[in-house]
PDB file of N, CA and C in Angstrom:
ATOM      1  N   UNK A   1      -2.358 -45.007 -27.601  1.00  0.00           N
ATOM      2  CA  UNK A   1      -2.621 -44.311 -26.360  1.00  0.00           C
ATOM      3  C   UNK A   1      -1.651 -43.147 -26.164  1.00  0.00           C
ATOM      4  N   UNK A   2      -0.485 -43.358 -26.544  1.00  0.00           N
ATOM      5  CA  UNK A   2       0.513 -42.644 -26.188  1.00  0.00           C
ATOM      6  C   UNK A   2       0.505 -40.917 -27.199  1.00  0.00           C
ATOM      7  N   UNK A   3      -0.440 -41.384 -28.414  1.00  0.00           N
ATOM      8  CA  UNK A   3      -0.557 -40.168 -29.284  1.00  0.00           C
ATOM      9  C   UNK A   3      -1.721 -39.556 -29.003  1.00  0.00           C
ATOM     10  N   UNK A   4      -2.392 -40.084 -28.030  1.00  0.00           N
ATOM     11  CA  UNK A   4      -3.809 -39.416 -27.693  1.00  0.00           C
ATOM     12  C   UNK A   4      -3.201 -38.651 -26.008  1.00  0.00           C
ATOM     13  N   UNK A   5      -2.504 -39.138 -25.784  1.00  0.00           N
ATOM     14  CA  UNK A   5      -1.630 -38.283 -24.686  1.00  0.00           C
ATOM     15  C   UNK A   5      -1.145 -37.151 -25.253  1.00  0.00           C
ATOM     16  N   UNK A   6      -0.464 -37.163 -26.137  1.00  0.00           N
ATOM     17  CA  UNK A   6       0.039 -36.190 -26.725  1.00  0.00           C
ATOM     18  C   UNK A   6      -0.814 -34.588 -27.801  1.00  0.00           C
ATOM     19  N   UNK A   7      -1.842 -35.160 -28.047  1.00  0.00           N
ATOM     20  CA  UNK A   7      -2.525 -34.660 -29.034  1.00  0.00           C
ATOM     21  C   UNK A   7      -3.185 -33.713 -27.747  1.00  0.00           C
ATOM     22  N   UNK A   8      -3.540 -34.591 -26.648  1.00  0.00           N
ATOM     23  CA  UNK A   8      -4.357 -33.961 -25.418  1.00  0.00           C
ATOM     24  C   UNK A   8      -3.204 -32.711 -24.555  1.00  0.00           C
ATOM     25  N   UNK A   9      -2.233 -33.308 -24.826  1.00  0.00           N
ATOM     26  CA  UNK A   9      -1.281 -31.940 -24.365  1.00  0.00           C
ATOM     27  C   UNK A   9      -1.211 -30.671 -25.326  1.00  0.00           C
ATOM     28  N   UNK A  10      -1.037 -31.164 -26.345  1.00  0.00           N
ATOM     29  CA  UNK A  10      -0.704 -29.708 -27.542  1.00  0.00           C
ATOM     30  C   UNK A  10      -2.158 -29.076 -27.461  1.00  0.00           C
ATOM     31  N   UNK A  11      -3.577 -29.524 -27.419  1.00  0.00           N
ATOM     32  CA  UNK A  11      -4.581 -28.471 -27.567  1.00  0.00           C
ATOM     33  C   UNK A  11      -4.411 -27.290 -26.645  1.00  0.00           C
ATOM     34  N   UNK A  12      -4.179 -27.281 -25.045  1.00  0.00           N
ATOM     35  CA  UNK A  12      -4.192 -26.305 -25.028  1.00  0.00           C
ATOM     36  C   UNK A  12      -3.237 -25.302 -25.087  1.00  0.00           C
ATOM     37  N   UNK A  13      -2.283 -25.807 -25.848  1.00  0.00           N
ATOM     38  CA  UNK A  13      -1.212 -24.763 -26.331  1.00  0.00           C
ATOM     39  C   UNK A  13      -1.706 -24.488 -27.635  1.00  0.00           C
ATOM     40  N   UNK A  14      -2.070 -24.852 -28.652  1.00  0.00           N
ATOM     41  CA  UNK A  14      -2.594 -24.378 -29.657  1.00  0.00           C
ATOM     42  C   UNK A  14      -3.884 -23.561 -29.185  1.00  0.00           C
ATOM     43  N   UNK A  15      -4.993 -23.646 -28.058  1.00  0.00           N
ATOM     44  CA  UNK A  15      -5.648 -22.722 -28.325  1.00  0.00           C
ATOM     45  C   UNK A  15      -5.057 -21.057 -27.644  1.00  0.00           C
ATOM     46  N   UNK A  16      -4.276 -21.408 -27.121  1.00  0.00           N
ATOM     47  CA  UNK A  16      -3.237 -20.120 -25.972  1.00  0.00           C
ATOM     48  C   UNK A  16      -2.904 -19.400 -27.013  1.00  0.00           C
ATOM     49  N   UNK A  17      -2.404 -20.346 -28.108  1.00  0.00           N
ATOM     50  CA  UNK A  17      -1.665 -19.651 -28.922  1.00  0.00           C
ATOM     51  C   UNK A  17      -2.754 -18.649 -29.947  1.00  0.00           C
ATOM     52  N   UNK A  18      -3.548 -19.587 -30.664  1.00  0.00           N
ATOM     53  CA  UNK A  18      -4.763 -19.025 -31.493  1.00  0.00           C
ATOM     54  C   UNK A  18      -5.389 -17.717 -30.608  1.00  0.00           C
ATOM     55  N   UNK A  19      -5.813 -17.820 -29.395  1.00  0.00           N
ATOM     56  CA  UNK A  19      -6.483 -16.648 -28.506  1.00  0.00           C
ATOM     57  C   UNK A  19      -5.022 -15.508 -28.740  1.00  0.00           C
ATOM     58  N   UNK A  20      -4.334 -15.648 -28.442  1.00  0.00           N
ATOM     59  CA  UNK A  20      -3.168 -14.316 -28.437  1.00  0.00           C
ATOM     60  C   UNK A  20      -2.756 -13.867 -30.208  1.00  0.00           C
ATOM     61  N   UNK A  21      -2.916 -14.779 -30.953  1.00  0.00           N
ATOM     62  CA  UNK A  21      -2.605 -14.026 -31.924  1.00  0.00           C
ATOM     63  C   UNK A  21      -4.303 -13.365 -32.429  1.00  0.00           C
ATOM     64  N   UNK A  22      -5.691 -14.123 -32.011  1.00  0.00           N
ATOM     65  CA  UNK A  22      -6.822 -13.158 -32.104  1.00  0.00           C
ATOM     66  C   UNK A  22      -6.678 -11.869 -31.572  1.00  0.00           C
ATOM     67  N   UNK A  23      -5.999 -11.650 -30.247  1.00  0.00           N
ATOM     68  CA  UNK A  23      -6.134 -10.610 -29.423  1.00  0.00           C
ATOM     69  C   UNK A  23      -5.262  -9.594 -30.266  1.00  0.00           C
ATOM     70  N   UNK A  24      -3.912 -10.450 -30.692  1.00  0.00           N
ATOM     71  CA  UNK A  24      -3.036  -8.996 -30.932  1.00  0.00           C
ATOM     72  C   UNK A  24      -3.579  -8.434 -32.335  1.00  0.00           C
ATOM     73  N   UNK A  25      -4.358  -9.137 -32.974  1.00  0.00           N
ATOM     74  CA  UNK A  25      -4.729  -8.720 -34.779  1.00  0.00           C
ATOM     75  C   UNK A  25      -6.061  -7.702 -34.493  1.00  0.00           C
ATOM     76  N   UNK A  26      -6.581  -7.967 -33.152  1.00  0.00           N
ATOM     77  CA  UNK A  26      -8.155  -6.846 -32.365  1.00  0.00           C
ATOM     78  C   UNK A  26      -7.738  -6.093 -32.440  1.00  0.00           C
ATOM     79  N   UNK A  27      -6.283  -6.218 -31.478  1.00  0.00           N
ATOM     80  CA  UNK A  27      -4.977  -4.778 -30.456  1.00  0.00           C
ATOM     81  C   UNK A  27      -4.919  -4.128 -32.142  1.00  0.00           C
ATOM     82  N   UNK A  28      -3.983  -4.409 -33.038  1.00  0.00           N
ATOM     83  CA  UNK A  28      -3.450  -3.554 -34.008  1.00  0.00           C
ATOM     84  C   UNK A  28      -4.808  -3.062 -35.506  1.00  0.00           C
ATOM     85  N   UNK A  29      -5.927  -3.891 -35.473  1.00  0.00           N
ATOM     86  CA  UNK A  29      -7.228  -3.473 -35.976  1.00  0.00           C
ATOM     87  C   UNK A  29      -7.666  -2.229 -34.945  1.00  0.00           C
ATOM     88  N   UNK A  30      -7.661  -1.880 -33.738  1.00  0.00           N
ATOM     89  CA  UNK A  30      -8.126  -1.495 -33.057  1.00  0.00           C
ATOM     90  C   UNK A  30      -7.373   0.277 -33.097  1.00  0.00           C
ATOM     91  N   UNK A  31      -6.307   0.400 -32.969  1.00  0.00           N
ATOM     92  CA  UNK A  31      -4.836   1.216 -33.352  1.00  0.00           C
ATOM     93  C   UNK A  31      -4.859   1.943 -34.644  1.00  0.00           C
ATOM     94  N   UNK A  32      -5.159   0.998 -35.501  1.00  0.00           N
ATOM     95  CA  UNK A  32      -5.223   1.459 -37.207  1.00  0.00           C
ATOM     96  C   UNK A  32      -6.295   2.242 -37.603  1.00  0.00           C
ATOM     97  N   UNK A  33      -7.930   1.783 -36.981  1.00  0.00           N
ATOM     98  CA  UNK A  33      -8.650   2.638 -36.893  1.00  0.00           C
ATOM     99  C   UNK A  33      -9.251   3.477 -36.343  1.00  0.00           C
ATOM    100  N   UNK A  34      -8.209   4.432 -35.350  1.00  0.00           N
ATOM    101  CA  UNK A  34      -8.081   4.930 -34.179  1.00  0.00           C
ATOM    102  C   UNK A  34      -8.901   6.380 -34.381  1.00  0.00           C
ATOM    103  N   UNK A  35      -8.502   6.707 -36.123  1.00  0.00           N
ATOM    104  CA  UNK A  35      -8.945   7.705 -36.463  1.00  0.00           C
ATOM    105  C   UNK A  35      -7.896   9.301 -35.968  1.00  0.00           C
ATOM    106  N   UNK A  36      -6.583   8.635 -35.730  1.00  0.00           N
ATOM    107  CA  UNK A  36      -5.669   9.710 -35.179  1.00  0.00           C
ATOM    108  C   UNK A  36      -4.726  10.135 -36.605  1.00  0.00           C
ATOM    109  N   UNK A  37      -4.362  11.278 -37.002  1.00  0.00           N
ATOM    110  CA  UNK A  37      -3.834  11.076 -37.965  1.00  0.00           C
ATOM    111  C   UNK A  37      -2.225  11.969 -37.971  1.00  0.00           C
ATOM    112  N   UNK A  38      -2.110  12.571 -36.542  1.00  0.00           N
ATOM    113  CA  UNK A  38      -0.962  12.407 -36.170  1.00  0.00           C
ATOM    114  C   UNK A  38      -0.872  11.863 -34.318  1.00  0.00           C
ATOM    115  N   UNK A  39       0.207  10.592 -34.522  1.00  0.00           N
ATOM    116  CA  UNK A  39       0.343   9.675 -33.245  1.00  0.00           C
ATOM    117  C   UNK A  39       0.936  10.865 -32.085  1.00  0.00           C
ATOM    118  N   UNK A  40       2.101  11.927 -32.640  1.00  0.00           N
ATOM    119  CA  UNK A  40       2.492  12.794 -31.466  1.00  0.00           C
ATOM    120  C   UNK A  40       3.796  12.060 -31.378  1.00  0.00           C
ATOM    121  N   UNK A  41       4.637  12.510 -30.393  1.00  0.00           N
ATOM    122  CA  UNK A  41       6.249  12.564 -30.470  1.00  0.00           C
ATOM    123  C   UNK A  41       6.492  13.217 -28.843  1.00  0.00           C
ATOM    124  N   UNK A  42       7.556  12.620 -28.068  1.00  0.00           N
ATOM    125  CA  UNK A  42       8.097  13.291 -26.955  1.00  0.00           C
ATOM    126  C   UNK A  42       9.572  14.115 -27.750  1.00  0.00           C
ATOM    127  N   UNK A  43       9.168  15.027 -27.106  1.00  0.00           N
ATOM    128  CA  UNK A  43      10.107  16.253 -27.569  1.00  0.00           C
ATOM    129  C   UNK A  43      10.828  16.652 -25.813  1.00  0.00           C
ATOM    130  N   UNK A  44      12.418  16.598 -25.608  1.00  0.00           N
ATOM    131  CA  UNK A  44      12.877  17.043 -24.907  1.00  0.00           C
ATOM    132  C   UNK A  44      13.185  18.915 -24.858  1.00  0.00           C
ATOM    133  N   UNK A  45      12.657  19.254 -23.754  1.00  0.00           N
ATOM    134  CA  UNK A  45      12.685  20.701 -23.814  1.00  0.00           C
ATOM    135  C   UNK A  45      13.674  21.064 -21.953  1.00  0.00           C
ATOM    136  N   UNK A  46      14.503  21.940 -22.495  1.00  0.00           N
ATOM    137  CA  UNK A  46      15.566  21.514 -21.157  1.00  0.00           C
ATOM    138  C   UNK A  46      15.570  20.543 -20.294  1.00  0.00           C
ATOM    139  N   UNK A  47      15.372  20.174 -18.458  1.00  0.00           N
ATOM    140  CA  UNK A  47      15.364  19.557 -18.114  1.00  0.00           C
ATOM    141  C   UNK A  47      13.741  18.087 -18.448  1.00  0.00           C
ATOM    142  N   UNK A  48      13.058  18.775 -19.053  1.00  0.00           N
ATOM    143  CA  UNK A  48      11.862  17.916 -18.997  1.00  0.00           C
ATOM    144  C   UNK A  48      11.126  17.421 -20.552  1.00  0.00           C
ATOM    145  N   UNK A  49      10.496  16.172 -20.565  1.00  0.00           N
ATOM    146  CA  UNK A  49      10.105  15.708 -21.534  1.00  0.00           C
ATOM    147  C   UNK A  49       8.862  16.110 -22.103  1.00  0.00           C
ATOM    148  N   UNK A  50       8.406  16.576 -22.620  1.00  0.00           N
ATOM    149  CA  UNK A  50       7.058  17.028 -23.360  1.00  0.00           C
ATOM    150  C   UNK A  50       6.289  16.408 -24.571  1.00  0.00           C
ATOM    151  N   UNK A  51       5.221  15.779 -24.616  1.00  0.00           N
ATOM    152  CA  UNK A  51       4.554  15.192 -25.881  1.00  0.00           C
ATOM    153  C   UNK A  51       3.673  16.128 -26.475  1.00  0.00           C
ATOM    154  N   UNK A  52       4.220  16.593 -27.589  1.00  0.00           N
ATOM    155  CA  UNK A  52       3.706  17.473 -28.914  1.00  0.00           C
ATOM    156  C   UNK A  52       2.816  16.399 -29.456  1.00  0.00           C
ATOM    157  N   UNK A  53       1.887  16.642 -30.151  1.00  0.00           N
ATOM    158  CA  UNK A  53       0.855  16.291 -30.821  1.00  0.00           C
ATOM    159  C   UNK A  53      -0.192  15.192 -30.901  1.00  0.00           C
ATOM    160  N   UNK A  54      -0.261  14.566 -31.359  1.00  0.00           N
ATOM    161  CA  UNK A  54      -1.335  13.396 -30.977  1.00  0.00           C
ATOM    162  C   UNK A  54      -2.462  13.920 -31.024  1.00  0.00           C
ATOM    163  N   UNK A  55      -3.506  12.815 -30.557  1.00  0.00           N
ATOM    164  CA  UNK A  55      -5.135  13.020 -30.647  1.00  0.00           C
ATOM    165  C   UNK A  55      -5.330  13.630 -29.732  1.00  0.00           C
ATOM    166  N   UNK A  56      -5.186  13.770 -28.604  1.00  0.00           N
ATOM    167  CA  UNK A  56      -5.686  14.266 -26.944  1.00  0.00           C
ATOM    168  C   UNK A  56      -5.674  15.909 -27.053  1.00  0.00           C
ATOM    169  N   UNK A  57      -6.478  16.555 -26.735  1.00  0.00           N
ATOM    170  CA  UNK A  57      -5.914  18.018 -26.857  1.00  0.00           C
ATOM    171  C   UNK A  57      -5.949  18.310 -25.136  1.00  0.00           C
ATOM    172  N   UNK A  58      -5.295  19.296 -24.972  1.00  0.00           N
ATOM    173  CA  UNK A  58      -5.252  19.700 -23.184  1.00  0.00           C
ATOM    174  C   UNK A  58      -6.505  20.095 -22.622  1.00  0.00           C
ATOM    175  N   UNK A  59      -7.253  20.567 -23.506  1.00  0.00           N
ATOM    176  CA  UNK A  59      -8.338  21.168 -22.806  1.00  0.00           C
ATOM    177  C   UNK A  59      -9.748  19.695 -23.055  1.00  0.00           C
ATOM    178  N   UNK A  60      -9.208  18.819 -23.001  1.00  0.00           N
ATOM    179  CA  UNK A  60      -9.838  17.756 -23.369  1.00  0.00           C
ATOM    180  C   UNK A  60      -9.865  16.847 -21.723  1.00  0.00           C
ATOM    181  N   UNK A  61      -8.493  17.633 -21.388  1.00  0.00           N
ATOM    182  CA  UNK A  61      -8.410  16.575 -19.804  1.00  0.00           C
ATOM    183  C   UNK A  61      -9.253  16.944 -18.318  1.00  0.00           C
ATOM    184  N   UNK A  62      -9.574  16.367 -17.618  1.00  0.00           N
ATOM    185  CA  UNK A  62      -9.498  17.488 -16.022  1.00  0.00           C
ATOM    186  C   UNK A  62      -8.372  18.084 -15.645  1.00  0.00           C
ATOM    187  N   UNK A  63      -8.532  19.229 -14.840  1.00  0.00           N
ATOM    188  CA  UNK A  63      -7.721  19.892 -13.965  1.00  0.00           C
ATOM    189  C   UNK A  63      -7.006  19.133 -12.955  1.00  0.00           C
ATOM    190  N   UNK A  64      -5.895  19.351 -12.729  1.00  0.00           N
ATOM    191  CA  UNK A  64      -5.051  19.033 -11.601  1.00  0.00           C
ATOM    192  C   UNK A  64      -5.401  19.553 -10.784  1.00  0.00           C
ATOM    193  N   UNK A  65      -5.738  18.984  -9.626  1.00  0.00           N
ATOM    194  CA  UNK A  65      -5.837  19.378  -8.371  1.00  0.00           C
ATOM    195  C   UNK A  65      -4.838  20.324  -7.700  1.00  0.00           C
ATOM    196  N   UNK A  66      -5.367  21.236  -7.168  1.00  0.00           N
ATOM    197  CA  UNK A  66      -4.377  22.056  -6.396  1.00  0.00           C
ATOM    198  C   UNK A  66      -4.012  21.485  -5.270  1.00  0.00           C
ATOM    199  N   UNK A  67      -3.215  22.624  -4.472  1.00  0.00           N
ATOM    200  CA  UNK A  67      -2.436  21.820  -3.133  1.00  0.00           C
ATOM    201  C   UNK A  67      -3.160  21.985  -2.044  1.00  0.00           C
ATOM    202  N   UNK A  68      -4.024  23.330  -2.174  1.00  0.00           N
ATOM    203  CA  UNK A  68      -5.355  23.185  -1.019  1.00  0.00           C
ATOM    204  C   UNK A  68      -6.389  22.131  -1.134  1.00  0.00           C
ATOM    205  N   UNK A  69      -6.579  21.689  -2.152  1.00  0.00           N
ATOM    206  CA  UNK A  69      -7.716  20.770  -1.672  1.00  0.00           C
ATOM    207  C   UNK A  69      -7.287  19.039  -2.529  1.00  0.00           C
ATOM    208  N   UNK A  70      -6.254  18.853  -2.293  1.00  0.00           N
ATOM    209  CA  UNK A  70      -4.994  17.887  -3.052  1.00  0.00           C
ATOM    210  C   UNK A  70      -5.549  16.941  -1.947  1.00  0.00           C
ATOM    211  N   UNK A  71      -6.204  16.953  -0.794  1.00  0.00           N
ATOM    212  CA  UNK A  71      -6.637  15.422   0.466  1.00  0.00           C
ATOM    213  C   UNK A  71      -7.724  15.221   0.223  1.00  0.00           C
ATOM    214  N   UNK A  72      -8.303  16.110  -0.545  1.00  0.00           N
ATOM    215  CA  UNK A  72      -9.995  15.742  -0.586  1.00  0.00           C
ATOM    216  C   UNK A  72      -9.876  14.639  -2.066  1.00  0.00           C
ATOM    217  N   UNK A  73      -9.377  14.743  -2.468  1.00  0.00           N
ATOM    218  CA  UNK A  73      -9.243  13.941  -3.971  1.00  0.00           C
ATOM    219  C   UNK A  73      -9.270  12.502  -3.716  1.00  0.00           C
ATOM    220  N   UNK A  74     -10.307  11.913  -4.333  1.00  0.00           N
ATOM    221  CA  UNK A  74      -9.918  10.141  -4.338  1.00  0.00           C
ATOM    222  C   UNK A  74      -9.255   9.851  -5.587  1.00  0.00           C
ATOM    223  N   UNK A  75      -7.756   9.177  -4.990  1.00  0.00           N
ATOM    224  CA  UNK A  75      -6.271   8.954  -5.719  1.00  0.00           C
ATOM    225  C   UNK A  75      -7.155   8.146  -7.333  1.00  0.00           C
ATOM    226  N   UNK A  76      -8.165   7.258  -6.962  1.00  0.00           N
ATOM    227  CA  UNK A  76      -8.389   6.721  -7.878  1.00  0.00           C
ATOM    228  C   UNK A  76      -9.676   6.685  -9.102  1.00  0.00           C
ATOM    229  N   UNK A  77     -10.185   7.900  -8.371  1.00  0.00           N
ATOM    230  CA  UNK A  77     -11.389   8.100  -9.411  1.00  0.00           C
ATOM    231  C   UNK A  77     -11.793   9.803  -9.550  1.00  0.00           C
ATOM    232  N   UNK A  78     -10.583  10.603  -9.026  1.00  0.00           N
ATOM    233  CA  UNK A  78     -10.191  11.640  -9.802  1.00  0.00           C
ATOM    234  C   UNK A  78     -11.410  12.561  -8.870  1.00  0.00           C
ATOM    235  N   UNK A  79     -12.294  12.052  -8.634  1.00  0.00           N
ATOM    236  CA  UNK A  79     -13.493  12.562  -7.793  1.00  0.00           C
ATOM    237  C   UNK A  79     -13.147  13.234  -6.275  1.00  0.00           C
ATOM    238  N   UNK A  80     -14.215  14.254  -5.807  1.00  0.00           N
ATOM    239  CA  UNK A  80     -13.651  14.241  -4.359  1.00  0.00           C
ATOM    240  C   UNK A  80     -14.445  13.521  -3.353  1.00  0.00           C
ATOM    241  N   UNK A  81     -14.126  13.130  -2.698  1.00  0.00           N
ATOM    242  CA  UNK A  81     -14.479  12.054  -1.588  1.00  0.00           C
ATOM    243  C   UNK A  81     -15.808  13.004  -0.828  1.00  0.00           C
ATOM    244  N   UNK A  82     -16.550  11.891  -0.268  1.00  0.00           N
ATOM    245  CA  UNK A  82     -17.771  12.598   0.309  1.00  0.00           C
ATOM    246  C   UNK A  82     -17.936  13.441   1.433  1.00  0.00           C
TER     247      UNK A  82
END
């Protein structure tokens, strides 16, 4: 009885464990074939930090909102409110 107690405790630590090492082997399969073939680098340029290279290009992003119409913006979906 006492090893069927026990056997019943370790499963779900063995499957916690099995699910996180599936996830992280997805995470770094996932990374590897990202198709990026340079990752990019923060480069300090006087007071401020700057990231040179990588996949993302700038003209790839939206615009920053200006300061005139910076209230109309919904904080969380980049959209302007109705």
């Amino acid at each position: 009885m006492a090893l069927v107690r026990r056997v019943a405790a370790v499963i779900p630590l063995v499957g916690a464990v099995t699910t996180a090492a599936a996830l992280t082997g997805a995470a770094f399969l996932t990374v590897a074939h990202a198709g990026c073939d340079e990752a990019g680098r923060f480069v300090k340029t006087g007071e401020s930090i700057e990231f040179v290279g990588g996949c993302v290009n700038g003209a790839d992003l939206p615009a920053a909102p200006t300061a005139d119409n910076a209230e109309n913006v919904d904080r969380f979906g980049g959209s302007k409110k109705p």
